[in-house]
C-alpha atoms as a PDB file:
ATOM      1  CA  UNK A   1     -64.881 220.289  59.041  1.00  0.00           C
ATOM      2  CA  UNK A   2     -64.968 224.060  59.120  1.00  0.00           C
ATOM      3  CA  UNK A   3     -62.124 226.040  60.036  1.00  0.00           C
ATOM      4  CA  UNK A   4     -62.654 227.259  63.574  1.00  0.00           C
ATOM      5  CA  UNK A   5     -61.744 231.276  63.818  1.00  0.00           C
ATOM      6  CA  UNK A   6     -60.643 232.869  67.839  1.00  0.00           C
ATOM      7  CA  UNK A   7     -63.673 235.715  66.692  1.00  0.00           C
ATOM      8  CA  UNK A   8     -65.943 232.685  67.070  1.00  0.00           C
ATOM      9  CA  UNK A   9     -68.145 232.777  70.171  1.00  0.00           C
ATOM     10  CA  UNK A  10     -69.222 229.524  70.270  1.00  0.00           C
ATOM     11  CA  UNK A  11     -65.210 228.253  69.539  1.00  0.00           C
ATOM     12  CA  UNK A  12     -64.803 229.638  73.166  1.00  0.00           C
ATOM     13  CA  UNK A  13     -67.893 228.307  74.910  1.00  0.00           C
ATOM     14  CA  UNK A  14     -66.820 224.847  73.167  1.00  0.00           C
ATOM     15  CA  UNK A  15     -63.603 225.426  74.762  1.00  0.00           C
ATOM     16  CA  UNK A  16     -65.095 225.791  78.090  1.00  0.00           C
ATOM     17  CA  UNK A  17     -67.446 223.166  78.166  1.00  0.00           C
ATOM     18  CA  UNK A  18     -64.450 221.199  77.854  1.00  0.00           C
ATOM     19  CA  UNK A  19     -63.086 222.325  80.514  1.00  0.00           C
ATOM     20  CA  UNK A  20     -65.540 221.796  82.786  1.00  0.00           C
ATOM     21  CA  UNK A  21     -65.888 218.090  81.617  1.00  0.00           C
ATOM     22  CA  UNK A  22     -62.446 217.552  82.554  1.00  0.00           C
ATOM     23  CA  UNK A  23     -62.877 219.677  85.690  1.00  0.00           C
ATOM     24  CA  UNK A  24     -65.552 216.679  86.220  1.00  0.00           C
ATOM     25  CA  UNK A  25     -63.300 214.088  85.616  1.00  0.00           C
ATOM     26  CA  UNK A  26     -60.468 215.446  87.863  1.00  0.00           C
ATOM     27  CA  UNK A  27     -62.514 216.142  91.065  1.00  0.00           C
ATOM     28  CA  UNK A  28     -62.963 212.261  91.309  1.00  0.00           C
ATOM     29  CA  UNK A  29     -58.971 212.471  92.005  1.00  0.00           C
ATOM     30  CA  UNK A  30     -57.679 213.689  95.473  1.00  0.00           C
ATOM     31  CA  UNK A  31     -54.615 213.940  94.155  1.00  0.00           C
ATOM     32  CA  UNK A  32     -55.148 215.536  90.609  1.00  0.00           C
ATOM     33  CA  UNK A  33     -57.571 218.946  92.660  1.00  0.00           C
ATOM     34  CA  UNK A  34     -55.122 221.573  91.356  1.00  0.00           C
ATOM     35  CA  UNK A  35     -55.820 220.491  87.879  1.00  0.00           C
ATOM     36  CA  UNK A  36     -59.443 220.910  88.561  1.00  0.00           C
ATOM     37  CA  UNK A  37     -59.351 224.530  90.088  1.00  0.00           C
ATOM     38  CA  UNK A  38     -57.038 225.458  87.056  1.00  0.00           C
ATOM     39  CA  UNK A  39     -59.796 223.788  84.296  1.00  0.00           C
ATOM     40  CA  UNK A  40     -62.289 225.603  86.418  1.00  0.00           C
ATOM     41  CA  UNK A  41     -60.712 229.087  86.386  1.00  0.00           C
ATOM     42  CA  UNK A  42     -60.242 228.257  82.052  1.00  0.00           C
ATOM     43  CA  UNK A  43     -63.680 227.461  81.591  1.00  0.00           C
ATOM     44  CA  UNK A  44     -65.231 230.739  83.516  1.00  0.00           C
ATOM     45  CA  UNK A  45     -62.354 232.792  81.303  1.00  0.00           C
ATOM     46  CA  UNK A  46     -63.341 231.235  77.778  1.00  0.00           C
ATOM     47  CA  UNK A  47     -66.970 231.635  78.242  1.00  0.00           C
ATOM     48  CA  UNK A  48     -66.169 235.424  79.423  1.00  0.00           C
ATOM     49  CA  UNK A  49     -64.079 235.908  76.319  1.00  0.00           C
ATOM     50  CA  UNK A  50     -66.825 234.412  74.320  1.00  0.00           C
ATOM     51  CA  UNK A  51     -69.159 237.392  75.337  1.00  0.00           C
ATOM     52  CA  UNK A  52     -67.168 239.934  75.027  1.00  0.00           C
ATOM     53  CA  UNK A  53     -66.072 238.618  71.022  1.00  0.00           C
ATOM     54  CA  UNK A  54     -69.721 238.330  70.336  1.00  0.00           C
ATOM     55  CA  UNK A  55     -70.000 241.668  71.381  1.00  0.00           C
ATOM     56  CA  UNK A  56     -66.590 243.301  70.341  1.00  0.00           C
ATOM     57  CA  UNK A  57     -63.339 242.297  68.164  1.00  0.00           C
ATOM     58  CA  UNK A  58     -61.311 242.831  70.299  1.00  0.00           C
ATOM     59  CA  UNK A  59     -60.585 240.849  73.845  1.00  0.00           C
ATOM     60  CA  UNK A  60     -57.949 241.875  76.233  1.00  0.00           C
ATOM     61  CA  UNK A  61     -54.947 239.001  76.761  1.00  0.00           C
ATOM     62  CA  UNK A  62     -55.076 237.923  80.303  1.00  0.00           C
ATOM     63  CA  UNK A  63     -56.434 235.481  81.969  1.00  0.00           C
ATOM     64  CA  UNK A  64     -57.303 238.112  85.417  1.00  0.00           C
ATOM     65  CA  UNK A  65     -61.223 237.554  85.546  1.00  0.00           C
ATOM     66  CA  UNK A  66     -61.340 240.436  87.177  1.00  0.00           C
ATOM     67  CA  UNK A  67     -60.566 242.347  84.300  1.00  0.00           C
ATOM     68  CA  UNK A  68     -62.371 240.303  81.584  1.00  0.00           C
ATOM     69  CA  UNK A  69     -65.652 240.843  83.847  1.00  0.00           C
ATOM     70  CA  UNK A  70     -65.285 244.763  83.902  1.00  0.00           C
ATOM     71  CA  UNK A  71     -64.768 244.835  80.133  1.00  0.00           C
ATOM     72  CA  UNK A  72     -68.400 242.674  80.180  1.00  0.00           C
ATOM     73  CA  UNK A  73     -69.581 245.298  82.794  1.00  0.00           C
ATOM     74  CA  UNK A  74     -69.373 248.078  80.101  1.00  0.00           C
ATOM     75  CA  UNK A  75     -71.280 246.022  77.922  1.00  0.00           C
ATOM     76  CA  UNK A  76     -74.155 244.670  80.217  1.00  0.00           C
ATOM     77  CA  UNK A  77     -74.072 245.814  83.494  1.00  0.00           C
ATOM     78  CA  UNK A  78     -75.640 242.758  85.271  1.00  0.00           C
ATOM     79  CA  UNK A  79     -72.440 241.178  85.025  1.00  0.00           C
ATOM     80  CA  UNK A  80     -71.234 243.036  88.353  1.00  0.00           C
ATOM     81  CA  UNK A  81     -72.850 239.914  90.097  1.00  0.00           C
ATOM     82  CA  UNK A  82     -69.838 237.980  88.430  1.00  0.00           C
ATOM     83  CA  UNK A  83     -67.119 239.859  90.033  1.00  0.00           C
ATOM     84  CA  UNK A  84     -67.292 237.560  93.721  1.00  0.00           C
ATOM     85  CA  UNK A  85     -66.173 234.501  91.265  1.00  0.00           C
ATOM     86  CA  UNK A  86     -63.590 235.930  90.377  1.00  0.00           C
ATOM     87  CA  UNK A  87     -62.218 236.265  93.856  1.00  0.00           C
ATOM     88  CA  UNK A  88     -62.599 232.550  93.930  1.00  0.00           C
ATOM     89  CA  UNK A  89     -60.765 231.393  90.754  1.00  0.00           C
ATOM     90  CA  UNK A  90     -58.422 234.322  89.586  1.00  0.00           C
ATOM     91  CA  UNK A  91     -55.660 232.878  91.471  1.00  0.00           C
ATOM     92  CA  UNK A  92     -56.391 229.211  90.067  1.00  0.00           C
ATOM     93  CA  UNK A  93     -55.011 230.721  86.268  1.00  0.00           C
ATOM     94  CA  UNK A  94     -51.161 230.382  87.876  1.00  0.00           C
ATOM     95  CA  UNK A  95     -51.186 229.107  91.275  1.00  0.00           C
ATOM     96  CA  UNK A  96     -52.286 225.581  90.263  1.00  0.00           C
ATOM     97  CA  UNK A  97     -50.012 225.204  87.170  1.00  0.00           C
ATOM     98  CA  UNK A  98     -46.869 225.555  88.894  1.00  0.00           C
ATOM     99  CA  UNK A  99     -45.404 223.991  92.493  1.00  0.00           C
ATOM    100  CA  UNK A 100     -45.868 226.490  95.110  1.00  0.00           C
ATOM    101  CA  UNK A 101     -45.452 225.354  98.999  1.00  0.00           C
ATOM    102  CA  UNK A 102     -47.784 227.604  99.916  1.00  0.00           C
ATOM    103  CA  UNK A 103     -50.870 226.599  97.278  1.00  0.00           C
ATOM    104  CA  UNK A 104     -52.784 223.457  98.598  1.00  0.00           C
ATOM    105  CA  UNK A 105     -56.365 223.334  97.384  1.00  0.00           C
ATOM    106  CA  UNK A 106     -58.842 220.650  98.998  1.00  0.00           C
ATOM    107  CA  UNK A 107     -62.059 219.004  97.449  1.00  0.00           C
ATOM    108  CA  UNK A 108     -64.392 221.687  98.592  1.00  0.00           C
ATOM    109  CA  UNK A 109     -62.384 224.723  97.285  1.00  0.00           C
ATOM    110  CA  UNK A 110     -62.458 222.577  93.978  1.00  0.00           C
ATOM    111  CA  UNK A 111     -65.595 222.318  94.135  1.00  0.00           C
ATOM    112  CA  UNK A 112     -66.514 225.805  95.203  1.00  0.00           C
ATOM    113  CA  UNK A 113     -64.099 226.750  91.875  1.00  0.00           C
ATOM    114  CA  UNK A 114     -66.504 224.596  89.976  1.00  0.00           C
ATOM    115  CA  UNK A 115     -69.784 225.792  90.922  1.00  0.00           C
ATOM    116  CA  UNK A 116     -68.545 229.177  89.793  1.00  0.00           C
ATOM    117  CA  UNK A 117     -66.924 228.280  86.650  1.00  0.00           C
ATOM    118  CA  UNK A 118     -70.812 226.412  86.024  1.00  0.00           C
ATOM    119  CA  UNK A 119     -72.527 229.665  87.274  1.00  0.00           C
ATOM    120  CA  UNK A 120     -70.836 231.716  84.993  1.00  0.00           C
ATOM    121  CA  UNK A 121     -70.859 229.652  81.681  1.00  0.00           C
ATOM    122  CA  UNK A 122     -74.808 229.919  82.353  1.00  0.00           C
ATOM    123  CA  UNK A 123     -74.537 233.637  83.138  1.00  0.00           C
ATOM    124  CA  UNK A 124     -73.317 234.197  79.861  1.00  0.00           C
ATOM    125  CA  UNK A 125     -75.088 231.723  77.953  1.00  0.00           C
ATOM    126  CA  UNK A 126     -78.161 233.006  78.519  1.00  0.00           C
ATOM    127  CA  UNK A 127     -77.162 236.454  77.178  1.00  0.00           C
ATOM    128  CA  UNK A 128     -75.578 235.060  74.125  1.00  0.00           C
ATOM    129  CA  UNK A 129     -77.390 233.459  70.688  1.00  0.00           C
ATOM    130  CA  UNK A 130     -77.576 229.716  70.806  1.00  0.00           C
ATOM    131  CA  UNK A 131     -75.700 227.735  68.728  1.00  0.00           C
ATOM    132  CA  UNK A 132     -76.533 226.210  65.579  1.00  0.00           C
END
């Protein structure tokens, strides 16, 4: 097996398909819905860090998509349309890993957070090389 390098594009987008298998998995689980958003919110920030190391070498450490989007903005502007989804699944990155009395998330925000994660792995995989 080849070593797999963090400058590899298609390491992240393999990273985020994962994730939104697993975000498929979980949504079959009321109880398990946090995990879901969380695998959601991971999947829409690996595929945006796999644009922006296809197009630069360096990506910013965060997980705000917020942030990772305007870095893509200054590379290909159409990526302003991305910026709503990140309203819906920033908070997801924290919120769902730790217990917080105040963060409940139901079936249809889950599945709201995965319909964006979805839209935006296809977003950026139709502005990237396919894979070999």
């Amino acid at each position: 097996m080849a070593p797999v390098s963090i400058q590899d594009h298609n390491a992240w987008l393999t990273k985020a398909t994962e994730d939104v298998k697993i975000v498929k998995i979980l949504l079959k689980h009321e109880d398990l819905l946090a995990g879901a958003a969380y695998h959601a919110q991971q999947a829409a920030e690996k595929s945006l860090k796999a644009f922006l190391v296809y197009h630069t070498d360096h990506i910013k450490r965060t997980h705000d998509l917020t942030k990772l989007i305007e870095e893509c903005i200054k590379i290909d502007f159409s990526f302003i349309q991305l910026l709503n989804f990140s309203d819906t699944l920033n908070g997801y990155s924290t919120y769902a890993r730790y217990p917080d009395d105040w963060f409940r998330i139901n079936l249809e925000e889950a599945k709201q957070g995965y319909k964006a994660a979805l839209k935006i792995m296809a977003f950026i995989k139709q502005r990237l090389p396919k894979s070999e």
